[in-house]
Protein backbone atom coordinates (compact mmCIF):
# COMPACT_ATOMS: atom_id res chain seq x y z
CA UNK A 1 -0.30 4.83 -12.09
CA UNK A 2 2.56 5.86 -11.28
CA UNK A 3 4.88 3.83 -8.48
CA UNK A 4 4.96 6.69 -6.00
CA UNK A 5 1.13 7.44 -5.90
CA UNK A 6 0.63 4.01 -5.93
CA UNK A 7 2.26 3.51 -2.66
CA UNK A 8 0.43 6.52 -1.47
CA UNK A 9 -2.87 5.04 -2.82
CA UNK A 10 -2.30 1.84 -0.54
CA UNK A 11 -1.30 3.97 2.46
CA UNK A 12 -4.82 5.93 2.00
CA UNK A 13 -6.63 2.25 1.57
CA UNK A 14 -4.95 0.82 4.58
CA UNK A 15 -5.64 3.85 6.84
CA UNK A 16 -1.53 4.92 7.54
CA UNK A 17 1.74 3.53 7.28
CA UNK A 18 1.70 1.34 10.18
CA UNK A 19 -1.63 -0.39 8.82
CA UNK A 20 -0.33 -0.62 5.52
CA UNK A 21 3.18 -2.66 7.20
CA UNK A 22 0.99 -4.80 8.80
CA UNK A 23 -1.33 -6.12 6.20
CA UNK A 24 1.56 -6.31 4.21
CA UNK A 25 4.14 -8.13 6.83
CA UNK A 26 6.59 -6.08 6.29
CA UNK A 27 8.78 -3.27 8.49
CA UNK A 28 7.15 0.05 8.76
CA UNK A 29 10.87 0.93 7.78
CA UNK A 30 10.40 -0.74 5.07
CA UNK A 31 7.77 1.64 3.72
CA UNK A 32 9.11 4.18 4.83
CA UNK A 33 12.80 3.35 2.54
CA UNK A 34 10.12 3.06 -0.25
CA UNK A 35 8.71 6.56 0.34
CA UNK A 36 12.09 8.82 0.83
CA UNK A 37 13.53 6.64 -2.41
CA UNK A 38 16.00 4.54 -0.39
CA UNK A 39 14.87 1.60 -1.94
CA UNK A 40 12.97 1.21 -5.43
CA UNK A 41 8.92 0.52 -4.96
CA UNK A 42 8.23 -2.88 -6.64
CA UNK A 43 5.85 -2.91 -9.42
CA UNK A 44 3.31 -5.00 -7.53
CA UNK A 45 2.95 -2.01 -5.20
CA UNK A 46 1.34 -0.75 -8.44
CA UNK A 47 -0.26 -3.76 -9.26
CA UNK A 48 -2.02 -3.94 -5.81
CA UNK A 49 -3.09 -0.41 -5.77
CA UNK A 50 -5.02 -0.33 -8.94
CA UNK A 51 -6.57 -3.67 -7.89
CA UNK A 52 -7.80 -1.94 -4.59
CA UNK A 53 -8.96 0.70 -6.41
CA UNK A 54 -11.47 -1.10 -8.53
CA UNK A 55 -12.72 -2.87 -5.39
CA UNK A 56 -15.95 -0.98 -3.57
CA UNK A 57 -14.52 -1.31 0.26
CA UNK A 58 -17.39 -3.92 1.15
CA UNK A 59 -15.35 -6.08 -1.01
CA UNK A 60 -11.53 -5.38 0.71
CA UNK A 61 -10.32 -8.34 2.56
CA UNK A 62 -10.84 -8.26 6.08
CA UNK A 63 -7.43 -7.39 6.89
CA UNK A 64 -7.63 -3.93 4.58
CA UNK A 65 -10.15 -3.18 6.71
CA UNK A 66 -9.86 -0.55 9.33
């Protein structure tokens, strides 16, 4: 996966960007450096999105959940 849709992936999981900033703990400005290539997207980004991916939603932490 590549970093890019992997950050997209999470945004889907978490609902939008402001959701995914929260569970997170990080800006929403933050994300948003990540997405217009301001800043590289660390490789757990991909790490986390694959994981999430594999998980069935009744499984998600209760944060992840909308």
């Amino acid at each position: 996966m590549k970093t890019s849709q992997a950050l997209d992936t999470l945004v889907q999981v978490a609902g939008n960007q402001r959701k995914l900033a929260e569970v997170l703990d990080i800006s929403e400005e933050h994300i948003s450096r990540w997405r217009n290539g301001k800043k590289p997207i660390p490789t757990w980004v991909v790490a986390l999105a694959e994981a999430m991916e594999l998980l069935p939603p009744q499984q998600w932490p209760q944060r992840w959940r909308c």
